[in-house]
Protein backbone atom coordinates (compact mmCIF):
# COMPACT_ATOMS: atom_id res chain seq x y z
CA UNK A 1 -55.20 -18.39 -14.97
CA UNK A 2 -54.93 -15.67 -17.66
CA UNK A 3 -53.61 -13.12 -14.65
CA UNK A 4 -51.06 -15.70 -12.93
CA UNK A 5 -49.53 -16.33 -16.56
CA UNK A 6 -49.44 -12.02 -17.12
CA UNK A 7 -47.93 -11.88 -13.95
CA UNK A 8 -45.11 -14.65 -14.64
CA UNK A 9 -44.32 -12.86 -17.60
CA UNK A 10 -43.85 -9.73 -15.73
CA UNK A 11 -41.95 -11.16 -12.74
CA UNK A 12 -39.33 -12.72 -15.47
CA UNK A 13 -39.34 -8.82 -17.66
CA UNK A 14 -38.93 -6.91 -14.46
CA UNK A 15 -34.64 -7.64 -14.15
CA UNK A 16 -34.28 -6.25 -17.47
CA UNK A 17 -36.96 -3.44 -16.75
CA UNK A 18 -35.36 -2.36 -14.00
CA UNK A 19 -31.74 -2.33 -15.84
CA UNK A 20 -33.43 -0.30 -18.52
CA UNK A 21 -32.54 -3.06 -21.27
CA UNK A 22 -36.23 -3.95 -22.11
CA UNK A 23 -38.42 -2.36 -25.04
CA UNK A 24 -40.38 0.48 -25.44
CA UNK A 25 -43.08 -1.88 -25.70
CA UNK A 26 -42.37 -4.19 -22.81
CA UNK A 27 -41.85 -1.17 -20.73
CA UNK A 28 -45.34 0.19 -21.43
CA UNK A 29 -46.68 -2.95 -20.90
CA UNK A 30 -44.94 -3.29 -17.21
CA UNK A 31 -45.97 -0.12 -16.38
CA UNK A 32 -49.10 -0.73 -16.87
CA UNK A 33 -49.20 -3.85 -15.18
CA UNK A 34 -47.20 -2.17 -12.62
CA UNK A 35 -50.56 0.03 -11.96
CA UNK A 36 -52.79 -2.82 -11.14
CA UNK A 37 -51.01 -5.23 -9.50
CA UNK A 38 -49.85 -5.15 -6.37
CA UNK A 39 -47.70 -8.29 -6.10
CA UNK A 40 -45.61 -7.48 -8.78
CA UNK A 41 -45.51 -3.49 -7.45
CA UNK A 42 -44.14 -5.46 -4.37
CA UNK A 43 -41.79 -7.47 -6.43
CA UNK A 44 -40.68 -4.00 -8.26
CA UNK A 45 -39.88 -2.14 -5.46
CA UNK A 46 -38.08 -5.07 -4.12
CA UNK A 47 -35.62 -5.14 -6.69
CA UNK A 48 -35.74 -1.49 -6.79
CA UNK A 49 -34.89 -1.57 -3.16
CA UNK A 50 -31.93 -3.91 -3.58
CA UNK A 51 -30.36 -2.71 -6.72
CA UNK A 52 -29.76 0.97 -4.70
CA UNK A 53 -28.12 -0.71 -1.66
CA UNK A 54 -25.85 -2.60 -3.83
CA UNK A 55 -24.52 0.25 -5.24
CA UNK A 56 -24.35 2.61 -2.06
CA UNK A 57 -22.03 -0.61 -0.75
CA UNK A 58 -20.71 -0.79 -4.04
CA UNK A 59 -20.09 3.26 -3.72
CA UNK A 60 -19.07 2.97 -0.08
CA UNK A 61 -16.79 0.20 -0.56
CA UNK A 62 -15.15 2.45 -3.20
CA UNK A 63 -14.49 5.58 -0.91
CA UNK A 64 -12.59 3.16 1.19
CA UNK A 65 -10.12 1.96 -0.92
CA UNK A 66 -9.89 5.15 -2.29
CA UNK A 67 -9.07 6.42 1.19
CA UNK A 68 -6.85 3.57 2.36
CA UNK A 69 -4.66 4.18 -0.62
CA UNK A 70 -4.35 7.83 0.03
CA UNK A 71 -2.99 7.49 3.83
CA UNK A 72 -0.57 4.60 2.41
CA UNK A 73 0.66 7.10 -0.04
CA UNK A 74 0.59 9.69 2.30
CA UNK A 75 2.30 7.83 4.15
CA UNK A 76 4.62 7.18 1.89
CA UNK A 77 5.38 11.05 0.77
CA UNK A 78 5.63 11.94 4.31
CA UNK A 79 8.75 9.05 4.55
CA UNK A 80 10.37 10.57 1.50
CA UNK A 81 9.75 13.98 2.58
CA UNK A 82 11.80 12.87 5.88
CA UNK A 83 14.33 10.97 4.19
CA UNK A 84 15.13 13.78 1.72
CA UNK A 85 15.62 15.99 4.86
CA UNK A 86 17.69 13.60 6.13
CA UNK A 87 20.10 13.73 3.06
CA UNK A 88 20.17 17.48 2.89
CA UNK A 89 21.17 17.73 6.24
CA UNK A 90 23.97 14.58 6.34
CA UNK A 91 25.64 16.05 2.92
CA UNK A 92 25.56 19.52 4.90
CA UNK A 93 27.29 18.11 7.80
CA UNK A 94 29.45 16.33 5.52
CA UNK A 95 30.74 19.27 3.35
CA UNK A 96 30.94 20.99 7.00
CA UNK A 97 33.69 18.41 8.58
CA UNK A 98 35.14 16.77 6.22
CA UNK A 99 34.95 19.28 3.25
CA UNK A 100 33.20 16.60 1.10
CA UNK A 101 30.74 14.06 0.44
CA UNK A 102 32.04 10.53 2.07
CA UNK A 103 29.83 8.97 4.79
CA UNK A 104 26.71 11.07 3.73
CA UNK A 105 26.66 8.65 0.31
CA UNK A 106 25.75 5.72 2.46
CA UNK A 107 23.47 7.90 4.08
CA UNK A 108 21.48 8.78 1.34
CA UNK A 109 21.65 5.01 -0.55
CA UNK A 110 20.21 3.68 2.67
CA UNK A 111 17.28 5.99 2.41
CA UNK A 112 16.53 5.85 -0.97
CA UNK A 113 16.68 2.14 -0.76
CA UNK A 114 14.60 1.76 1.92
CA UNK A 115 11.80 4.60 -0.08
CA UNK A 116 11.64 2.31 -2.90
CA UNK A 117 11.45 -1.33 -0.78
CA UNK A 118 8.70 0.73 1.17
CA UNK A 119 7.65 1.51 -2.14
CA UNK A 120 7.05 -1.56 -3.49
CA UNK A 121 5.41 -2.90 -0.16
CA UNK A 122 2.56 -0.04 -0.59
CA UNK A 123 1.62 -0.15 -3.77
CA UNK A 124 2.49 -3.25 -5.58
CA UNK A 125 -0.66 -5.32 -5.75
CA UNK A 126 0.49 -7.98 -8.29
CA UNK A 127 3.44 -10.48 -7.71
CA UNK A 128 4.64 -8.27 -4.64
CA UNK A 129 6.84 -11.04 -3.31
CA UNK A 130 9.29 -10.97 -6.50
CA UNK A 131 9.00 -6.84 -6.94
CA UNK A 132 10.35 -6.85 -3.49
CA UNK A 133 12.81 -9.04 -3.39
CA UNK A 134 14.00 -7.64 -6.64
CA UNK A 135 14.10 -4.36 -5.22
CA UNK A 136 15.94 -5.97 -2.16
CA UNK A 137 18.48 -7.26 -4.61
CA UNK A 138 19.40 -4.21 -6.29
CA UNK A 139 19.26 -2.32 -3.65
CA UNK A 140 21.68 -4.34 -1.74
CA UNK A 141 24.18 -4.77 -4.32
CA UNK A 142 23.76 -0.52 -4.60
CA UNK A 143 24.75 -0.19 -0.94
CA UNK A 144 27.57 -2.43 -0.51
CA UNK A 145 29.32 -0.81 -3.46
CA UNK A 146 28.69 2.76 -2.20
CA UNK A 147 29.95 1.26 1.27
CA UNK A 148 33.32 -0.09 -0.49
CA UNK A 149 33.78 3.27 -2.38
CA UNK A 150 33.03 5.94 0.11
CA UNK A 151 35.36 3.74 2.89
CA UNK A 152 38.06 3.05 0.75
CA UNK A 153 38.74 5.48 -2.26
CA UNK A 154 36.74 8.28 -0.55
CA UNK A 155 38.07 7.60 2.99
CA UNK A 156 40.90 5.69 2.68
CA UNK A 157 39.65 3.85 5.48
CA UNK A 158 39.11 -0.08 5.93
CA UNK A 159 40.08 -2.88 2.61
CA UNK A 160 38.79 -3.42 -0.82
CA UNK A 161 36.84 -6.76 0.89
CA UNK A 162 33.57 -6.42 -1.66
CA UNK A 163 34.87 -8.53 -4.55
CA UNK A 164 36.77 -11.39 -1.88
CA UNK A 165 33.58 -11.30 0.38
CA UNK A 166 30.81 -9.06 -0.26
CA UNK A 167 29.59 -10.14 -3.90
CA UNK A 168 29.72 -13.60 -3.12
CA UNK A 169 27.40 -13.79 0.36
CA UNK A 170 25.12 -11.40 -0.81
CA UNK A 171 24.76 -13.58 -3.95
CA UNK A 172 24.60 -16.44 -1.28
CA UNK A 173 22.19 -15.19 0.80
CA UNK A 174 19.71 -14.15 -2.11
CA UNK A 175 19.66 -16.79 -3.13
CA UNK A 176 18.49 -18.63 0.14
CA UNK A 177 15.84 -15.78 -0.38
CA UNK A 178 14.60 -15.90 -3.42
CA UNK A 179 14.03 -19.71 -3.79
CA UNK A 180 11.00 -20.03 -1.66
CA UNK A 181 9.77 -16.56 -2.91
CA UNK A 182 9.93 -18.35 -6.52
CA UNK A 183 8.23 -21.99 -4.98
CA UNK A 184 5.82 -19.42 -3.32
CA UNK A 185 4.99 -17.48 -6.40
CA UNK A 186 4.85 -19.95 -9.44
CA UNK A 187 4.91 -23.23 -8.00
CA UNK A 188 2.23 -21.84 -5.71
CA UNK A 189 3.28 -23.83 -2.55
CA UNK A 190 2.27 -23.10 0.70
CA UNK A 191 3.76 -21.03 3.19
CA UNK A 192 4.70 -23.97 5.37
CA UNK A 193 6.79 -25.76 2.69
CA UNK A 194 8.37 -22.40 1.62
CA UNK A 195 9.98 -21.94 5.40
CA UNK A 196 11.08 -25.52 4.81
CA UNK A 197 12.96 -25.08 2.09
CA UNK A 198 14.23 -21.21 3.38
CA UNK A 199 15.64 -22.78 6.20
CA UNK A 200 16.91 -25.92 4.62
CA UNK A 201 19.05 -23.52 2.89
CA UNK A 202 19.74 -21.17 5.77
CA UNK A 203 21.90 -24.34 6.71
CA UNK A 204 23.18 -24.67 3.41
CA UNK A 205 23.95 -20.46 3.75
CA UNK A 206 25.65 -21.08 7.16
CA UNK A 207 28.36 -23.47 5.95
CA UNK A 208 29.05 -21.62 2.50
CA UNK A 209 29.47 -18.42 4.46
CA UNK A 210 31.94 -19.53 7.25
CA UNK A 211 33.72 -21.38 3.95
CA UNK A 212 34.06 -18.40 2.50
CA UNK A 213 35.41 -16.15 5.09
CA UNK A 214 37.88 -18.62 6.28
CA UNK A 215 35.97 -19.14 9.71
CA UNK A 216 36.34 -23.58 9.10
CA UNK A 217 37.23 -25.97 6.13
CA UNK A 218 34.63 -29.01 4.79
CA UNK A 219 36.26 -31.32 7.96
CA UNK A 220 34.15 -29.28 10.84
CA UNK A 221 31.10 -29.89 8.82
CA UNK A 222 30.86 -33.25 10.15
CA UNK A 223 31.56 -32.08 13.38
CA UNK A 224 28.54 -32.65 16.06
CA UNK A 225 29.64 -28.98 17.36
CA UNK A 226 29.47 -27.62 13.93
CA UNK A 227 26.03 -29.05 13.54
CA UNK A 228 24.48 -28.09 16.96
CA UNK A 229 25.21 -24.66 16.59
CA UNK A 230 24.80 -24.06 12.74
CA UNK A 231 21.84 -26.56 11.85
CA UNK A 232 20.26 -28.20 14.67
CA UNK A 233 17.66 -25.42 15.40
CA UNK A 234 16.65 -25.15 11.54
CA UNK A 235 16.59 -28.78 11.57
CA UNK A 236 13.83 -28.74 13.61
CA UNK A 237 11.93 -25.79 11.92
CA UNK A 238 12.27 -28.03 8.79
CA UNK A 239 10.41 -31.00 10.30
CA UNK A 240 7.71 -28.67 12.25
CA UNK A 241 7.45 -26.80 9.32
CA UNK A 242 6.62 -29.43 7.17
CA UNK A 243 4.51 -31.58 9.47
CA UNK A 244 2.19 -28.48 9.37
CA UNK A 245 2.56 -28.17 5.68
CA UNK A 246 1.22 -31.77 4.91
CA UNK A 247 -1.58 -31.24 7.89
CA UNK A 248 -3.00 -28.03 6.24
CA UNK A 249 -2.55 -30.25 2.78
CA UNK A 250 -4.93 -32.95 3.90
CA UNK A 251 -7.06 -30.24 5.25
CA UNK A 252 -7.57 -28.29 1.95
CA UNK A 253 -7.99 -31.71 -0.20
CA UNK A 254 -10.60 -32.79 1.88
């Protein structure tokens, strides 16, 4: 009775034994134990055993994030390394024909935005949905003025069509995107419902758009013509959509 109870005692010191948090005392006591028993030797070497292989995963599982992260950024340098070429060699051309820098501008704004949305993609871990579509934004707005200045003043090619048109469909149109990426990111809906609602107002970004530009007035948006062409398909995305949405609801509450 007097061993079972020594080796209870043992069983429950060996965790903090074998993290090295128990006392001088209780440690000579185990070891001692350790000597003559061969149950709790088993039990020892047990958790001996299964404390090492946790942290060779542990270890392992490290190298291969660390290595995944490298080739993304390597990746990633190798991009910018092109891009950068890329520039060089359009403002060289450039300077060559046209004995300035004109086209080469959008050139270069396309790359750089595209470096830093690739960016973003790569190594944003935390709210990478908003990072991106604020890099989206920005960038945007960046390359549609450099578009309007290099054509126009630089060019003298084309009309000054960013502040009747450009501004306000880009504002439009991120708008229809950033919405669900908002719903999506603190609402926390699901995916489903944030299609919905993107393509509810891809129909809502339709109309606006030909409004703006002149292409029909508010009368041809009661047109069936009007509808079938600019709505009827997201209509139906909306309804699939959102069946699925409430189907993988009742799946997750049950």
């Amino acid at each position: 009775m007097d061993r079972e109870l020594a080796c209870e005692i043992i069983k429950d010191l060996l965790p903090l034994y074998v993290d090295g948090m128990a006392s001088d005392v209780s440690k000579k006591s185990i070891e001692q134990h350790l000597k003559h028993c061969e149950d709790c030797s088993e039990v020892y070497n047990n958790m001996v055993f299964n404390l090492e292989m946790e942290e060779q995963l542990s270890e392992v599982q490290d190298v291969k994030r660390f290595l995944k992260k490298t080739k993304r950024m390597y990746f990633f340098y190798g991009l910018c390394g092109l891009s950068f070429i890329s520039i060089l060699v359009c403002m060289i051309v450039d300077l060559a024909l046209n004995n300035g820098i004109t086209w080469s501008l959008i050139v270069g704004s396309s790359c750089l935005f595209a470096d830093a949305f690739l960016y973003v993609i790569l190594d944003c871990k935390k709210n990478k949905g908003c990072m991106a579509m604020a890099v989206l934004s920005i960038g945007t707005f960046v390359l549609l003025s450099v578009i309007q200045i290099t054509r126009y003043y630089l060019m003298d090619t084309g009309t000054c069509w960013i502040f009747r048109y450009g501004f306000p469909i880009l504002l439009l149109w991120l708008g229809v995107l950033w919405f669900p990426v908002l719903c999506r990111t603190f609402l926390k809906w699901n995916i489903w419902d944030c299609i919905s609602l993107f393509m509810l107002l891809v129909i809502i970004g339709n109309y606006v758009t030909k409004l703006i530009i002149g292409d029909y007035v508010w009368n041809d948006v009661l047109h069936m013509r009007g509808f079938v062409s600019n709505a009827l398909g997201e209509v139906i995305g909306i309804i699939l959509f959102g069946i699925i949405g409430r189907v993988k609801n009742g799946y997750n509450n049950v």
